[in-house]
Protein backbone atom coordinates (compact mmCIF):
# COMPACT_ATOMS: atom_id res chain seq x y z
CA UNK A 1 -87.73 -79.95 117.42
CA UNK A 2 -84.42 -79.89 115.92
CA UNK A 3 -81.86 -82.34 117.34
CA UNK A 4 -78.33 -80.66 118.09
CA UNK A 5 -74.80 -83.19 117.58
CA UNK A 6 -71.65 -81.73 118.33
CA UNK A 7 -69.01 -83.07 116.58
CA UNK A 8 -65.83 -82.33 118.33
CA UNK A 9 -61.98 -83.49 119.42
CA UNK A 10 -59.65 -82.29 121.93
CA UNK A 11 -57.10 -81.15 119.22
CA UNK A 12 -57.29 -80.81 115.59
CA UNK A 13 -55.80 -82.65 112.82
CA UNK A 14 -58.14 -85.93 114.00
CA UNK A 15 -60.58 -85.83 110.82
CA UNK A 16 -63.35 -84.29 112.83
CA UNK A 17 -64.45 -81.96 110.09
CA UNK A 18 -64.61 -84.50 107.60
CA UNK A 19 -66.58 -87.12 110.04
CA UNK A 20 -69.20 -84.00 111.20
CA UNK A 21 -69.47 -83.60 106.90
CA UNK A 22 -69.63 -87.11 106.35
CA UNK A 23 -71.94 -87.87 109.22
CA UNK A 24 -74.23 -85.30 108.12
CA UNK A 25 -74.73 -86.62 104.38
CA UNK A 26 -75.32 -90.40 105.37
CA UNK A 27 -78.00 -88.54 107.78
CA UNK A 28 -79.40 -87.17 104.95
CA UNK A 29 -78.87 -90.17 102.59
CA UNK A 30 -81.34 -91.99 105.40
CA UNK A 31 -84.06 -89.53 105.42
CA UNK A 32 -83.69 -87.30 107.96
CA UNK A 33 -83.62 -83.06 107.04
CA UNK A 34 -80.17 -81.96 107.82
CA UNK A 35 -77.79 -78.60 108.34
CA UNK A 36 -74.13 -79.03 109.13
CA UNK A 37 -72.50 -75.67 110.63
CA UNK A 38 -68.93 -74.75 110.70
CA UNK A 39 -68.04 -73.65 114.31
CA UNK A 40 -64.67 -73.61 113.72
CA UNK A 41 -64.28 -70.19 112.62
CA UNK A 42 -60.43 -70.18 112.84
CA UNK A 43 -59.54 -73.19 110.77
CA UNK A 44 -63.12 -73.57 108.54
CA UNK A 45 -62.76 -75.61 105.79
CA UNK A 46 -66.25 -77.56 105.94
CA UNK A 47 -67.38 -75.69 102.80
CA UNK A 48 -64.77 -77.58 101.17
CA UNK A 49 -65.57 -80.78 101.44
CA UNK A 50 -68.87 -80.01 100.48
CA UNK A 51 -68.44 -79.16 97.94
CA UNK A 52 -69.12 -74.79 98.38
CA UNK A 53 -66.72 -72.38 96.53
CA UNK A 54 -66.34 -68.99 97.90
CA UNK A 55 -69.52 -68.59 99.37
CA UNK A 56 -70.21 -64.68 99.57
CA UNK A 57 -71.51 -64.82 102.75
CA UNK A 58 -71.23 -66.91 105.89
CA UNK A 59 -71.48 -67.72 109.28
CA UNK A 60 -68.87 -64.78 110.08
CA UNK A 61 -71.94 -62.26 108.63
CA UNK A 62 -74.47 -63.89 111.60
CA UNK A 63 -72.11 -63.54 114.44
CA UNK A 64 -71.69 -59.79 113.14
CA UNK A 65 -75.27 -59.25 113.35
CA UNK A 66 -74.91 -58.36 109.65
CA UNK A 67 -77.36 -61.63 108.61
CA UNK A 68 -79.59 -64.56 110.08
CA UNK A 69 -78.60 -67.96 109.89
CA UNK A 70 -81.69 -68.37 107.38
CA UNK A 71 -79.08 -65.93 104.88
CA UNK A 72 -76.05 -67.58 105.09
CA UNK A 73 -78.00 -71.62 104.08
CA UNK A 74 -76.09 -73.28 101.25
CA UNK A 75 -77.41 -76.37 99.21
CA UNK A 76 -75.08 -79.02 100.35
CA UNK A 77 -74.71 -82.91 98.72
CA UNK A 78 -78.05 -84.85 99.55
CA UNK A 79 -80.10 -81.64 100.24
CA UNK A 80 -78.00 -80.89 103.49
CA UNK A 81 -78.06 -77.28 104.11
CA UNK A 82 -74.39 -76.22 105.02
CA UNK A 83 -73.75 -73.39 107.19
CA UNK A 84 -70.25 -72.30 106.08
CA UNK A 85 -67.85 -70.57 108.44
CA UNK A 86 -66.10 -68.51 105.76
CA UNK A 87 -62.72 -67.93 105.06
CA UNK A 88 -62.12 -64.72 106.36
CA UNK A 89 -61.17 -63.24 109.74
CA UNK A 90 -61.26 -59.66 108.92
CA UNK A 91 -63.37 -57.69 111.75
CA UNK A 92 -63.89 -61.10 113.42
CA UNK A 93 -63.33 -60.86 117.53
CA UNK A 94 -64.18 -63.32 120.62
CA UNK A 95 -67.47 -61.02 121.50
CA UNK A 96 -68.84 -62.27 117.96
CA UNK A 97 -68.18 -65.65 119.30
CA UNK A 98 -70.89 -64.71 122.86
CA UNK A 99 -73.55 -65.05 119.70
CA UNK A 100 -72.98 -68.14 118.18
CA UNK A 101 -75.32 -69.83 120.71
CA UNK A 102 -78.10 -67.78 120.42
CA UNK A 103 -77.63 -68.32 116.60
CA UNK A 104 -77.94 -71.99 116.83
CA UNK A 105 -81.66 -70.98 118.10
CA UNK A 106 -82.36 -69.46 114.97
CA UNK A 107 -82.30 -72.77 113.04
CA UNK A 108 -85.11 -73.35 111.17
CA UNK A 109 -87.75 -75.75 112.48
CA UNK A 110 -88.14 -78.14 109.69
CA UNK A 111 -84.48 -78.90 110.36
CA UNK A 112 -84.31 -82.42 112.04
CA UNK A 113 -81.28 -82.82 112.83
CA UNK A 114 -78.21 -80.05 113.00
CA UNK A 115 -74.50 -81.73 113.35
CA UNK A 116 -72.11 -78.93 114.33
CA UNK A 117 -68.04 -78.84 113.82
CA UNK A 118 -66.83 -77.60 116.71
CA UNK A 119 -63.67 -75.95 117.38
CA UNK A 120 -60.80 -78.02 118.65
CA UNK A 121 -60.42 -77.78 122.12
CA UNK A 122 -61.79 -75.94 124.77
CA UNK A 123 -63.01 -73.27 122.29
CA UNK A 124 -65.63 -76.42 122.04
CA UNK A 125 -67.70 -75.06 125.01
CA UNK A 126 -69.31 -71.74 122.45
CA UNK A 127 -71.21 -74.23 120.93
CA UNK A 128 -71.63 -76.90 124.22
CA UNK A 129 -75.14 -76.73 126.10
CA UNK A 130 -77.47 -78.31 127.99
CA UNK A 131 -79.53 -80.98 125.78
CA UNK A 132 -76.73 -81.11 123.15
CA UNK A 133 -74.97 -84.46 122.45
CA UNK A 134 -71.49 -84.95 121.78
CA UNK A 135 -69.81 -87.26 119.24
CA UNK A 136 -65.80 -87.40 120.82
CA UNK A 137 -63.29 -87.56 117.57
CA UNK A 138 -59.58 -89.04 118.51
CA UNK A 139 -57.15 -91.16 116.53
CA UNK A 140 -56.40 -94.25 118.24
CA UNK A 141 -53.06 -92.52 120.50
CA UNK A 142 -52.05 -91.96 123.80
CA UNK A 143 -51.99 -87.99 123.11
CA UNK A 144 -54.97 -88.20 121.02
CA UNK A 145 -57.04 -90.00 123.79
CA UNK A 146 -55.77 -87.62 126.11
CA UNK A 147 -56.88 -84.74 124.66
CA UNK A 148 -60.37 -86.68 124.15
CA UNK A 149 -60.32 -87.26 127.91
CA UNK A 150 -59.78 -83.22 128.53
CA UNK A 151 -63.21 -82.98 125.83
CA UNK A 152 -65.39 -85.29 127.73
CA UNK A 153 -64.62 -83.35 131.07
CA UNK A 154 -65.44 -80.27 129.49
CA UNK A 155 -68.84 -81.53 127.30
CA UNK A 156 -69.66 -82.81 131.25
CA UNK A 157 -69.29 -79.28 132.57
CA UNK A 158 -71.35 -77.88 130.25
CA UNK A 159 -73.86 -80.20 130.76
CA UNK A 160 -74.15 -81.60 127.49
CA UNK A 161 -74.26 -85.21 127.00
CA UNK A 162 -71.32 -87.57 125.74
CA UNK A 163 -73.31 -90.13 123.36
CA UNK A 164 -70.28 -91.99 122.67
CA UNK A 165 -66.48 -91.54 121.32
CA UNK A 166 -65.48 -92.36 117.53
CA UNK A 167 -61.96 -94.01 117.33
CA UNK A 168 -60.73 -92.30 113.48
CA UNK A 169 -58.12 -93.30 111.06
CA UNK A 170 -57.34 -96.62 112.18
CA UNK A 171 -54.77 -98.60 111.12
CA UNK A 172 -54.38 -101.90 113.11
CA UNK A 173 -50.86 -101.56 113.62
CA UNK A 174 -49.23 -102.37 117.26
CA UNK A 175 -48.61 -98.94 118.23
CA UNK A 176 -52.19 -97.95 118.19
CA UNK A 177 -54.19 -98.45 121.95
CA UNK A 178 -56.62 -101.30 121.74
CA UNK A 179 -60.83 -100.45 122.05
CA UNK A 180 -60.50 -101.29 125.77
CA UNK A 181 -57.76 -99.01 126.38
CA UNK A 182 -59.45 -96.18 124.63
CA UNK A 183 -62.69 -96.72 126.92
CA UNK A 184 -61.11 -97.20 129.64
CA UNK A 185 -58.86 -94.15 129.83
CA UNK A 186 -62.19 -91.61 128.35
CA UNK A 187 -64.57 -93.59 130.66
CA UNK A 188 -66.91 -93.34 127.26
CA UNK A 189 -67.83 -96.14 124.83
CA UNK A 190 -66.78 -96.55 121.36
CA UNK A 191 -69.58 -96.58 119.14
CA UNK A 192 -67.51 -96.26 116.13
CA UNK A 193 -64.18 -97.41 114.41
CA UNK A 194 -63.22 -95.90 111.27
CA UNK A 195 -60.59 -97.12 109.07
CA UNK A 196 -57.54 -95.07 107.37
CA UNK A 197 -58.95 -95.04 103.62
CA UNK A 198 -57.21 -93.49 100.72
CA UNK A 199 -60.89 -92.85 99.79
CA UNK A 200 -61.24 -90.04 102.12
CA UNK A 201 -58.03 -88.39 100.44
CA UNK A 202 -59.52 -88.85 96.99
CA UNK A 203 -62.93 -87.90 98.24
CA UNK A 204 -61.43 -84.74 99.32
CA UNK A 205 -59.47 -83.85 96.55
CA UNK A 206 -62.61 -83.91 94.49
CA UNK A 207 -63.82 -81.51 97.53
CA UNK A 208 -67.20 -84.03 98.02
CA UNK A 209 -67.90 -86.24 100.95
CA UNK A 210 -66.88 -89.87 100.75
CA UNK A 211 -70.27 -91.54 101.63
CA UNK A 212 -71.78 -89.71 98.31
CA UNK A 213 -68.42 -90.43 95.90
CA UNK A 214 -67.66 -93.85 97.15
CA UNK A 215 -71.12 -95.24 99.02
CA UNK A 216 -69.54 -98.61 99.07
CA UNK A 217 -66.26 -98.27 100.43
CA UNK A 218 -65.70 -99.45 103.83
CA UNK A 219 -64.90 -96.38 105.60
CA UNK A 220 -68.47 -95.10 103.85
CA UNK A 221 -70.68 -98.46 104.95
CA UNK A 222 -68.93 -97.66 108.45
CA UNK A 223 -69.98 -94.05 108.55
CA UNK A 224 -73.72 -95.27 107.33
CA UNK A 225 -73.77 -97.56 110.23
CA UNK A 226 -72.94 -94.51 112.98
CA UNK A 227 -75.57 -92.17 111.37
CA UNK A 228 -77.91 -95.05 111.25
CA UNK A 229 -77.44 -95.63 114.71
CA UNK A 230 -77.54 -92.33 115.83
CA UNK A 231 -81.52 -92.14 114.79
CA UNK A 232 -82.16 -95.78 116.09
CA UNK A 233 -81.76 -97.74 113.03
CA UNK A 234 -79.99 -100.47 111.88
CA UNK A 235 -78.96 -100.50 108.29
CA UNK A 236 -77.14 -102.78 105.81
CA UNK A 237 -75.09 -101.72 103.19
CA UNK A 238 -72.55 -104.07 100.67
CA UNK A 239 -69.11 -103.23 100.83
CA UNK A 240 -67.24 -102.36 97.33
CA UNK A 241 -65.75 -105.72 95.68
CA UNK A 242 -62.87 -105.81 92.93
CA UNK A 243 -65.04 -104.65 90.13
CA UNK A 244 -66.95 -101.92 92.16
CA UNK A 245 -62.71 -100.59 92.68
CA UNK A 246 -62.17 -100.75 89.50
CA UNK A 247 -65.05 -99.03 88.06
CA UNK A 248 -64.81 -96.17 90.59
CA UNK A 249 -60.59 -95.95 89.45
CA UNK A 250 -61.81 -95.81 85.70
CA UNK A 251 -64.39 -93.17 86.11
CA UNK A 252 -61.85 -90.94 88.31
CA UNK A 253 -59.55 -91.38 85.51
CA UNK A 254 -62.05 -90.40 82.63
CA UNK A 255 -63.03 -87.13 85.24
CA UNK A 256 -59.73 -85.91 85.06
């Protein structure tokens, strides 16, 4: 039975697209069968990252009733299928959106596990339901948290359950609200701190997820650790040293 992990924030602009891409290839990396699926038809840029150029048809062609969701499977990094939104809106409309959740049903069997970028915001509750889990994206800020609050409430509603919040793009400066604060004003634990990285910039610019390009980096081992927890494993990766940074700088450079 295919496991369902929503991957969303209450605003955009938090890195939850590149965490839900990210998450899914360390899934993979440990074994499991995975498909990521861009939800968020308005701002999809999954494919991106992973790597997919101009895919001919996508996720838009299933809500249109043009193609299954078997059609529009990619090859992703690792073996993860990816489910591309694509970049088009043209003869999109909300009533395609009423079919995206009968869609999700259509996932093959043999997937184990299916992580899901959701739209930012309340457009989060097309792909929220009953048995789903929800991974809560914010950046360590009053607004941010906020907003995360307002995404809790509404995962809640639609009875999905919160399995825990991921603090993103952390930068241990004073400004930023401390763990406690952040739990204490979502009423949801952290189960994850991730790290500002120039990494995930370069990673990006070479459209490929970070775990795969720089497996040793510390935003990578961090984003291991979450996926390994999320299937009840513990896991232990070595961080990058000097020579591991210097390597990965000369091969960029010889890539260019």
């Amino acid at each position: 039975m295919t496991r369902y992990i929503v991957v969303a924030s209450g605003k955009g602009g938090v890195g939850k697209t590149t965490l839900a891409a990210n998450i899914a290839v360390a899934l993979a990396k440990l074994g499991k069968n995975v498909a990521v699926l861009d939800a968020d038809v308005v701002m999809a840029n999954l494919e991106i990252i992973m790597g997919i150029r101009n895919p001919p048809v996508a996720l838009i062609d299933t809500l249109s009733g043009r193609l299954s969701i078997e059609d529009v499977l990619y090859e992703g990094p690792e073996g993860v299928k990816v489910i591309p939104a694509g970049i088009t809106l043209d003869g999109f409309n909300e009533r395609n959106m009423d079919m995206l959740k009968s869609a999700l049903r259509e996932i093959p069997r043999d997937i184990d596990i299916l992580v899901i970028d959701a739209p930012a915001g309340r457009d989060a509750a097309m792909v929220m339901d009953e048995g789903q889990e929800v991974l809560i994206v914010t950046l360590p800020t009053v607004s941010s948290v906020s907003d995360a609050l307002k995404m809790k409430i509404l995962g809640e509603r639609m009875g999905a359950k919160i399995i825990g919040v991921i603090v993103n793009r952390v930068e241990g400066k004073p400004r930023e609200l401390s763990l406690e604060d952040i739990e204490n004003a979502i009423e949801a634990g952290v189960i994850s701190i991730v790290e500002e990285s120039e990494v995930v910039k370069e990673a990006l610019a070479y459209e490929t997820p970070f775990v795969t390009r720089f497996p040793k980096a510390k935003v990578s081992v961090e984003v291991f650790r979450l996926a390994a927890s999320l299937i009840g494993r513990q896991i232990y990766v070595e961080e990058e040293g000097v020579l591991d940074r210097i390597k990965a700088w000369l091969t960029g450079l010889m890539r260019r």
